[in-house]
Protein backbone atom coordinates (compact mmCIF):
# COMPACT_ATOMS: atom_id res chain seq x y z
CA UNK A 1 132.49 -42.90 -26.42
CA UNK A 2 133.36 -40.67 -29.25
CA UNK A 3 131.91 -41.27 -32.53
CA UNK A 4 135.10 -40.01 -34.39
CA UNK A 5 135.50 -42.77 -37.74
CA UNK A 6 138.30 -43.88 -38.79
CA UNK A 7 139.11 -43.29 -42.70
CA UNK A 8 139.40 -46.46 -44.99
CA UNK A 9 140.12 -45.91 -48.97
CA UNK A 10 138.95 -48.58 -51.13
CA UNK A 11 138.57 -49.55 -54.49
CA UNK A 12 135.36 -51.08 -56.07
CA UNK A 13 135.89 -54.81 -57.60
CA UNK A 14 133.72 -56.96 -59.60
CA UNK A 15 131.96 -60.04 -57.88
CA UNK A 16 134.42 -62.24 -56.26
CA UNK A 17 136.05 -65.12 -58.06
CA UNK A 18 139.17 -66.56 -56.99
CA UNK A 19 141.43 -65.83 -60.22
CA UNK A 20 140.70 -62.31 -59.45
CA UNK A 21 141.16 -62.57 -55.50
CA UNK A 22 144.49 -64.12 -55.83
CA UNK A 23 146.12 -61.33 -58.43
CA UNK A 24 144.86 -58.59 -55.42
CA UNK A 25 146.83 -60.38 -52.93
CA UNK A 26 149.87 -60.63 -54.86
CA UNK A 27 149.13 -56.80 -55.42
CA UNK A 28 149.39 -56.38 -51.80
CA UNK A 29 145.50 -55.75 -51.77
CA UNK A 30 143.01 -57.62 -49.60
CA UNK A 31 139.11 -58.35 -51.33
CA UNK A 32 136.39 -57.33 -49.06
CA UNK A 33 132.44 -57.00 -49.14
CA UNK A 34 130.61 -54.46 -47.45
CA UNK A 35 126.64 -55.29 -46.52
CA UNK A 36 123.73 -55.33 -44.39
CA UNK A 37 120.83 -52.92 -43.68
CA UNK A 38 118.74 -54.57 -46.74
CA UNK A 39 121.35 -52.99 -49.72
CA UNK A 40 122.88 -54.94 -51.62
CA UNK A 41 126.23 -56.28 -51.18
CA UNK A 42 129.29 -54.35 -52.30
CA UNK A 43 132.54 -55.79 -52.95
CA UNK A 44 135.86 -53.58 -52.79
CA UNK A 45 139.65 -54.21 -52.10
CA UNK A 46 141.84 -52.32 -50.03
CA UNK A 47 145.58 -52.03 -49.15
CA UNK A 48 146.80 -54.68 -46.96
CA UNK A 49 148.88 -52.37 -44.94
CA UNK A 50 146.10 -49.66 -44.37
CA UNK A 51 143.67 -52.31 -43.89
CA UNK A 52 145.51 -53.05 -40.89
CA UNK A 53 146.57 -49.73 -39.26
CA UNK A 54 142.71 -49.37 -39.96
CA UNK A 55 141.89 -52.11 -37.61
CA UNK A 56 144.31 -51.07 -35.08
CA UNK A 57 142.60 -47.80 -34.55
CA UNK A 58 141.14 -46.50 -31.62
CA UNK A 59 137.27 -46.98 -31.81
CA UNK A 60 135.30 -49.66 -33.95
CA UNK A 61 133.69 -47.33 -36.46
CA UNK A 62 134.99 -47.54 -39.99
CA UNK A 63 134.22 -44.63 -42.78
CA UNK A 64 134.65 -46.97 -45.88
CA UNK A 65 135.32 -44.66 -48.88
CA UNK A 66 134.99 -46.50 -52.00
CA UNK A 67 135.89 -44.89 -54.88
CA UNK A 68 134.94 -41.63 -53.27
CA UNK A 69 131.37 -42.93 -51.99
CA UNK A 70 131.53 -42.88 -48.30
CA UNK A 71 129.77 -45.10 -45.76
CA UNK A 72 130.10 -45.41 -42.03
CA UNK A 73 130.62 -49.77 -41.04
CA UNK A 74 131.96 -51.95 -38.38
CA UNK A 75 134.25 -54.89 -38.97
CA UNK A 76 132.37 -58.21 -39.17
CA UNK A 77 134.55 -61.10 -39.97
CA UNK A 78 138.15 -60.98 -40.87
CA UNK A 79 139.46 -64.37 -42.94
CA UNK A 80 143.63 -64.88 -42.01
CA UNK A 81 145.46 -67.38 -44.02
CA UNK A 82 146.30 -70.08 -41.32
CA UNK A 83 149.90 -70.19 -42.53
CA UNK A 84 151.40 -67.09 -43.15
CA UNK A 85 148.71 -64.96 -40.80
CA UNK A 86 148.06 -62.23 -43.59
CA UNK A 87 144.34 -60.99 -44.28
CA UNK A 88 142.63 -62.66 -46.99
CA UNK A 89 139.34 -61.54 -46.66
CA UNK A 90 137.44 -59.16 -44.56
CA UNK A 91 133.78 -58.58 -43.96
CA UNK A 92 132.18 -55.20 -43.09
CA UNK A 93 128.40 -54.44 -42.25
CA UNK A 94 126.79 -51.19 -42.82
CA UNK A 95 126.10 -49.24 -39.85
CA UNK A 96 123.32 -46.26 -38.97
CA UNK A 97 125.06 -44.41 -36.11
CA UNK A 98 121.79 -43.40 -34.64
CA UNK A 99 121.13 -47.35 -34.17
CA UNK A 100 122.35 -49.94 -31.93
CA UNK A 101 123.67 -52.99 -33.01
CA UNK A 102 125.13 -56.00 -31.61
CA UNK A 103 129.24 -56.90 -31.44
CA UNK A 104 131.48 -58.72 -29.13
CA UNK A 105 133.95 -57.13 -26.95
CA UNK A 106 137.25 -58.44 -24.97
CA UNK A 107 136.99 -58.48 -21.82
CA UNK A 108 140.54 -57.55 -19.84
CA UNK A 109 141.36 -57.72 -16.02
CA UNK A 110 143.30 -55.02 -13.87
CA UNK A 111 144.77 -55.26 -10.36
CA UNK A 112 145.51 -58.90 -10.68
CA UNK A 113 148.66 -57.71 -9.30
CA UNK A 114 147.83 -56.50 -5.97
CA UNK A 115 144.86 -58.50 -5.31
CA UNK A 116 145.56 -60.19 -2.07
CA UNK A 117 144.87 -63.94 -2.89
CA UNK A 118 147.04 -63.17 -6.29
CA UNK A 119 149.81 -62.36 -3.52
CA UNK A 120 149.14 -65.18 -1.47
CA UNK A 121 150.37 -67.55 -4.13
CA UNK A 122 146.80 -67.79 -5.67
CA UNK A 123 146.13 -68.32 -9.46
CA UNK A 124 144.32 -65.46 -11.07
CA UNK A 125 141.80 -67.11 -13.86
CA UNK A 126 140.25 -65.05 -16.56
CA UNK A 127 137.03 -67.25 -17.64
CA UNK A 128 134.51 -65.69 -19.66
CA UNK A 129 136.88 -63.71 -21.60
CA UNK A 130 134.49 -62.06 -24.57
CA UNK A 131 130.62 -61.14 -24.63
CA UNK A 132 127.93 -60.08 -27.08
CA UNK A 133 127.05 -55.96 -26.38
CA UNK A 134 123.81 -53.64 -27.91
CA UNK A 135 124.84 -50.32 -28.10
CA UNK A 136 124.97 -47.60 -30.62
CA UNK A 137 128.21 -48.02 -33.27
CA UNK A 138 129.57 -44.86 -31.57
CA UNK A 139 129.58 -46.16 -28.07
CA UNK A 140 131.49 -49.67 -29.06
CA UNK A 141 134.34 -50.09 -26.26
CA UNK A 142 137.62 -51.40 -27.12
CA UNK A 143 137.69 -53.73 -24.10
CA UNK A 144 135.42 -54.12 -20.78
CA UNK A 145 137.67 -53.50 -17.69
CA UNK A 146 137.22 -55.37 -14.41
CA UNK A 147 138.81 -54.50 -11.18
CA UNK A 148 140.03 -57.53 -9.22
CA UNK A 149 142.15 -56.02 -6.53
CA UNK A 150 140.30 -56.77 -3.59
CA UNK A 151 139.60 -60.40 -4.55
CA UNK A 152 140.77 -62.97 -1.90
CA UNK A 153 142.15 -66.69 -2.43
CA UNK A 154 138.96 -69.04 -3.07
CA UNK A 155 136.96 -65.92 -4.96
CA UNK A 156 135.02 -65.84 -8.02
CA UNK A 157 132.98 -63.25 -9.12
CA UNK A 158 130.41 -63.33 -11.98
CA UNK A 159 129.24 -61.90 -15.20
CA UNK A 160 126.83 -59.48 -13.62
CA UNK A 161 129.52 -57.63 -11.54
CA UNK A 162 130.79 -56.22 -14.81
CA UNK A 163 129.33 -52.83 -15.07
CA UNK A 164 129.16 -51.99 -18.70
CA UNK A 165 129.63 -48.15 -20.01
CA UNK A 166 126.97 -45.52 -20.48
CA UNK A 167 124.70 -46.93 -23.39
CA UNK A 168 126.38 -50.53 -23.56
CA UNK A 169 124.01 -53.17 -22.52
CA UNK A 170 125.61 -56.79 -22.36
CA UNK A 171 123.48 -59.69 -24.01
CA UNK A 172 122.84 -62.86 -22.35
CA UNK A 173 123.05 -64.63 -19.12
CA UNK A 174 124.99 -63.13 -16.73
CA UNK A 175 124.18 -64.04 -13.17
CA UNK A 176 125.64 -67.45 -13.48
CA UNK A 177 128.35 -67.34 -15.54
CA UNK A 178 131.45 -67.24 -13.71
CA UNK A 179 133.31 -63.78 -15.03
CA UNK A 180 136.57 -64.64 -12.59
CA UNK A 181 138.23 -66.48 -9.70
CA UNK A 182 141.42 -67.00 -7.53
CA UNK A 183 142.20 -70.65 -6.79
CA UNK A 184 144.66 -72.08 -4.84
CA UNK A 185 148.14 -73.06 -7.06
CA UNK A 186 147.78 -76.81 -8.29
CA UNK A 187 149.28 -79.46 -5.95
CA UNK A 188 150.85 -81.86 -8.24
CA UNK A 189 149.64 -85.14 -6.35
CA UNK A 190 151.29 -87.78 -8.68
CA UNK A 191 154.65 -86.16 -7.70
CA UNK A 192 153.83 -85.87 -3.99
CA UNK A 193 153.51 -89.84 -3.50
CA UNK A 194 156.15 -90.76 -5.69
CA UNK A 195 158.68 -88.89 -3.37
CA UNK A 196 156.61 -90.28 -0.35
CA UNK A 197 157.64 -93.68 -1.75
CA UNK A 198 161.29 -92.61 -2.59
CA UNK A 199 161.27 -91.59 1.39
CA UNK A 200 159.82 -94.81 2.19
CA UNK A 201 161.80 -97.16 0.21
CA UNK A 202 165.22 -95.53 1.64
CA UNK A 203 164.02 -95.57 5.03
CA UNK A 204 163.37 -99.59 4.38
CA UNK A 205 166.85 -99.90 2.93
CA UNK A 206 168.44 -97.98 5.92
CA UNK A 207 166.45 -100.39 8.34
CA UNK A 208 167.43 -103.60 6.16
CA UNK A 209 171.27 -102.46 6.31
CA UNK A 210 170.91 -102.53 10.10
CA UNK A 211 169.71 -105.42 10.39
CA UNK A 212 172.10 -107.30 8.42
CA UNK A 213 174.58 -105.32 9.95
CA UNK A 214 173.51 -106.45 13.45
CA UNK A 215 173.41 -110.59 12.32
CA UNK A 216 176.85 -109.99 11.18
CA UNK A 217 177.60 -108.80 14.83
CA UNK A 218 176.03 -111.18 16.37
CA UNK A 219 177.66 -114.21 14.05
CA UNK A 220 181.21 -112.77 15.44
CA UNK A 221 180.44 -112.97 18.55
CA UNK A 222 179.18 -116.78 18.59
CA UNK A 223 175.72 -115.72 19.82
CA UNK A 224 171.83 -115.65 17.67
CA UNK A 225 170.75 -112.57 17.04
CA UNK A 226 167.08 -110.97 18.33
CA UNK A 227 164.74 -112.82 15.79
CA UNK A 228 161.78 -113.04 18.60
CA UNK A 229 162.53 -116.40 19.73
């Protein structure tokens, strides 16, 4: 993975109060805090919009110039206002790029497409869809890839056929937890039997209008109908 750090231009800020926070946002600024590796915290704001081209940059290391004082970090925890989406607060830990730390990854499926039980009408479930990596900051994927073109209708594979990257290890339990599967499409029963009955209760109509049809015959023509005696 390539260690290249993506450039982020901040400002320093005083400690966080929410008078303060809320005159950044209306500046188009977003508050932020940068700690971890025993220093002490340090809070900063940043442009909204470079916050977020930031973000959507290849690799997961972050080169955090504030005020001209550089320092290599990770994103940690971003904050979005539940309504309108925007970043309110974001979170970055300090990094050593000679050490491994942990983070959580996406994990993303290929050859659904072509995977015979996918083409048999199957239905392609993605279940464990993030886990917990120790690598070095440098070596962070974007996302985990899995290959599931050869998997048949009725397959599931699990955690531990992921094979992680050179120097990614993935954290946790991973021979029993169910990474994908193909499953037949769902049958919707409830709908089954009620057009079963439908079928039913026109085939007894059908079979009533004969019979009343054949009395009527039979009361023309003077004579009982068959009633079984």
């Amino acid at each position: 993975m390539s260690t290249t750090a993506t450039l982020l231009r901040a400002g320093a800020r005083e400690a966080a109060h929410s008078r303060a926070n809320r005159r950044l946002r209306r500046e188009g600024r977003v508050p932020g805090v940068l700690y971890g590796h025993g220093d002490a915290p340090r809070a900063f704001h940043v442009d909204a919009r470079e916050l977020r081209l930031a973000l959507a940059a290849p690799g997961a290391i972050l080169e955090l110039d504030v005020d001209g004082q550089r320092e290599p970090a990770v994103l940690k925890d971003v904050q979005l206002d539940p309504v309108r989406g925007e970043t309110r607060h974001v979170d970055l830990l300090r990094v050593r790029l000679d050490e491994t730390i942990h983070s959580v990854v996406t994990i993303e499926l290929t050859g659904g497409d072509v995977a015979p039980g996918v083409r048999e009408g199957g239905v392609l479930e993605l279940v464990t869809r993030e886990v917990t990596i120790e690598s070095r900051p440098g070596d962070i994927p974007e996302t985990l890839v899995f290959d599931v073109s050869g998997m048949q209708m009725n397959d599931t594979v699990y955690l531990e056929a992921l094979v992680p990257p050179s120097g990614v290890e993935i954290i946790g339990e991973t021979e029993n937890v169910t990474l994908a599967s193909v499953t037949p499409p769902n049958v919707d029963i409830d709908a089954e039997d009620e057009a079963q009955e439908a079928i039913e209760q026109e085939t007894g109509v059908v079979g009533e209008d004969a019979g009343d049809a054949e009395a009527d015959a039979a009361a023309d023509d003077g004579s009982p109908a068959d009633g079984g005696g």
